[in-house]
Protein backbone atom coordinates (compact mmCIF):
# COMPACT_ATOMS: atom_id res chain seq x y z
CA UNK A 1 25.17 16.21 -35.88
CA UNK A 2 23.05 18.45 -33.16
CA UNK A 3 22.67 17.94 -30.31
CA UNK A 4 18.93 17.25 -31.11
CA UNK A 5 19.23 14.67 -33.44
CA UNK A 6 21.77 13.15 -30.97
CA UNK A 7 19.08 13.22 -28.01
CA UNK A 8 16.52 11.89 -30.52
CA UNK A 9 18.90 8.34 -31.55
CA UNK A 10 19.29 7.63 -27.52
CA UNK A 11 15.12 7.91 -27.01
CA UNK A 12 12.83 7.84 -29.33
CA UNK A 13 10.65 11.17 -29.26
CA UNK A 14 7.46 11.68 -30.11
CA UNK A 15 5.49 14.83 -29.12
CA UNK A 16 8.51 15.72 -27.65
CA UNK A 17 8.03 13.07 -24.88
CA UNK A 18 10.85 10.64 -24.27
CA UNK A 19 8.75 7.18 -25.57
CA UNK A 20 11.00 4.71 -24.12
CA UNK A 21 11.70 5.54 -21.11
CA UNK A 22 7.89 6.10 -20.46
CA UNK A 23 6.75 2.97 -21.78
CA UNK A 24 9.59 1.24 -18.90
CA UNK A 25 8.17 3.53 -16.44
CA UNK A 26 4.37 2.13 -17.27
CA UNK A 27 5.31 -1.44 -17.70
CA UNK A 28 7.52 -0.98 -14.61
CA UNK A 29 4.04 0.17 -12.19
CA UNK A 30 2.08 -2.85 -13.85
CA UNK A 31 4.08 -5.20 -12.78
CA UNK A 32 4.10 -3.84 -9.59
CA UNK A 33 0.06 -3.83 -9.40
CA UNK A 34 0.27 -7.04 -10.57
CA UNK A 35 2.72 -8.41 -7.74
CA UNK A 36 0.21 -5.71 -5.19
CA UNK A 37 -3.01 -8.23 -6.31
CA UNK A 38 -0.96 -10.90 -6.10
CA UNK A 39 0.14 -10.09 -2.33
CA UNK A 40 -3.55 -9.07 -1.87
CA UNK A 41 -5.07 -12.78 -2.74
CA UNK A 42 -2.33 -14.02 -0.08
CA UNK A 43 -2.92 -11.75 2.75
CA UNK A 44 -6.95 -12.97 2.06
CA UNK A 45 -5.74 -16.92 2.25
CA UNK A 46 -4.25 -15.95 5.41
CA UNK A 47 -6.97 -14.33 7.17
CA UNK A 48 -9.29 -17.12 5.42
CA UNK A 49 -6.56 -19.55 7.55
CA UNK A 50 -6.89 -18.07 10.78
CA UNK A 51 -10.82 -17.63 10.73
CA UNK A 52 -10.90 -21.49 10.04
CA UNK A 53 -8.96 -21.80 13.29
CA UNK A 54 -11.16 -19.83 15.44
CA UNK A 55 -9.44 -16.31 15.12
CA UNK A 56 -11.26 -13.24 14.88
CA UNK A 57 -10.37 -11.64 11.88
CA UNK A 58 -11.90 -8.21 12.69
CA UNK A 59 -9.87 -7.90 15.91
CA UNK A 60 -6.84 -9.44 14.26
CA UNK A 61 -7.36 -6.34 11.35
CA UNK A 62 -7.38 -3.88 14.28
CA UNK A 63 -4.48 -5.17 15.95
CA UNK A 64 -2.24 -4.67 12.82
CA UNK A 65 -3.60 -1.22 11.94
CA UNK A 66 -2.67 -0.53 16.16
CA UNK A 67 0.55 -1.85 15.37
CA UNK A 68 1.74 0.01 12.34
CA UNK A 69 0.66 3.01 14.48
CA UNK A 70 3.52 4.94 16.83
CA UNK A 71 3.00 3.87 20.31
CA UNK A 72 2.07 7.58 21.73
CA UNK A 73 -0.29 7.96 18.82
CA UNK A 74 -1.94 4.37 20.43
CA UNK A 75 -1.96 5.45 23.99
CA UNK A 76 -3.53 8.96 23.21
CA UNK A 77 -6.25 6.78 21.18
CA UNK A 78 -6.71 4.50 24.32
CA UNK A 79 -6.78 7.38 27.27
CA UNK A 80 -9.38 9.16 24.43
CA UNK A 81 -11.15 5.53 24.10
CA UNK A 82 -11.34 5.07 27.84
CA UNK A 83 -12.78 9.23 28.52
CA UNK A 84 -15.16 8.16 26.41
CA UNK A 85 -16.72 5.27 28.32
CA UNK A 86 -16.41 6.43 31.32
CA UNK A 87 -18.40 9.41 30.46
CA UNK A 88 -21.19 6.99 28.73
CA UNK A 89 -20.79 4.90 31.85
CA UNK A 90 -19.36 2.09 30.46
């Protein structure tokens, strides 16, 4: 037996393209994007929560993009942010 035909009875091959392990790699990303729209339809409930208790959901979308962002990166944007009114008089 060669070392071929022993390569080809671990993974099936076809087109010279290991079909097994690709077809666990493909089925492995759907169920991700399915657990992703999943997460998606929750994060939406929640917002849909906190409007219906007087929250605004803009600011609260602003305040976790601000907080996934390093803290010199937010004070750079602020100093920037507060140039910029003073110089439209603000």
């Amino acid at each position: 037996m060669d070392v071929d035909t022993a390569t080809q009875s671990d993974e099936t091959k076809t087109g010279g393209i290991a079909a097994e392990r690709l077809r666990s790699l493909i089925e492995r990303i759907e169920r991700l994007e399915e657990e992703r729209k999943a997460l998606g339809g929750d994060i939406k409930d929640i917002y849909a929560e906190a409007k219906s208790a007087g929250f605004d959901v803009k600011v609260m979308r602003q305040l976790i993009r601000i907080r996934k962002q390093e803290p010199a990166e937010v004070e750079e944007q602020e100093s920037l942010l507060d140039v910029y009114r003073r110089a439209l008089g603000m």
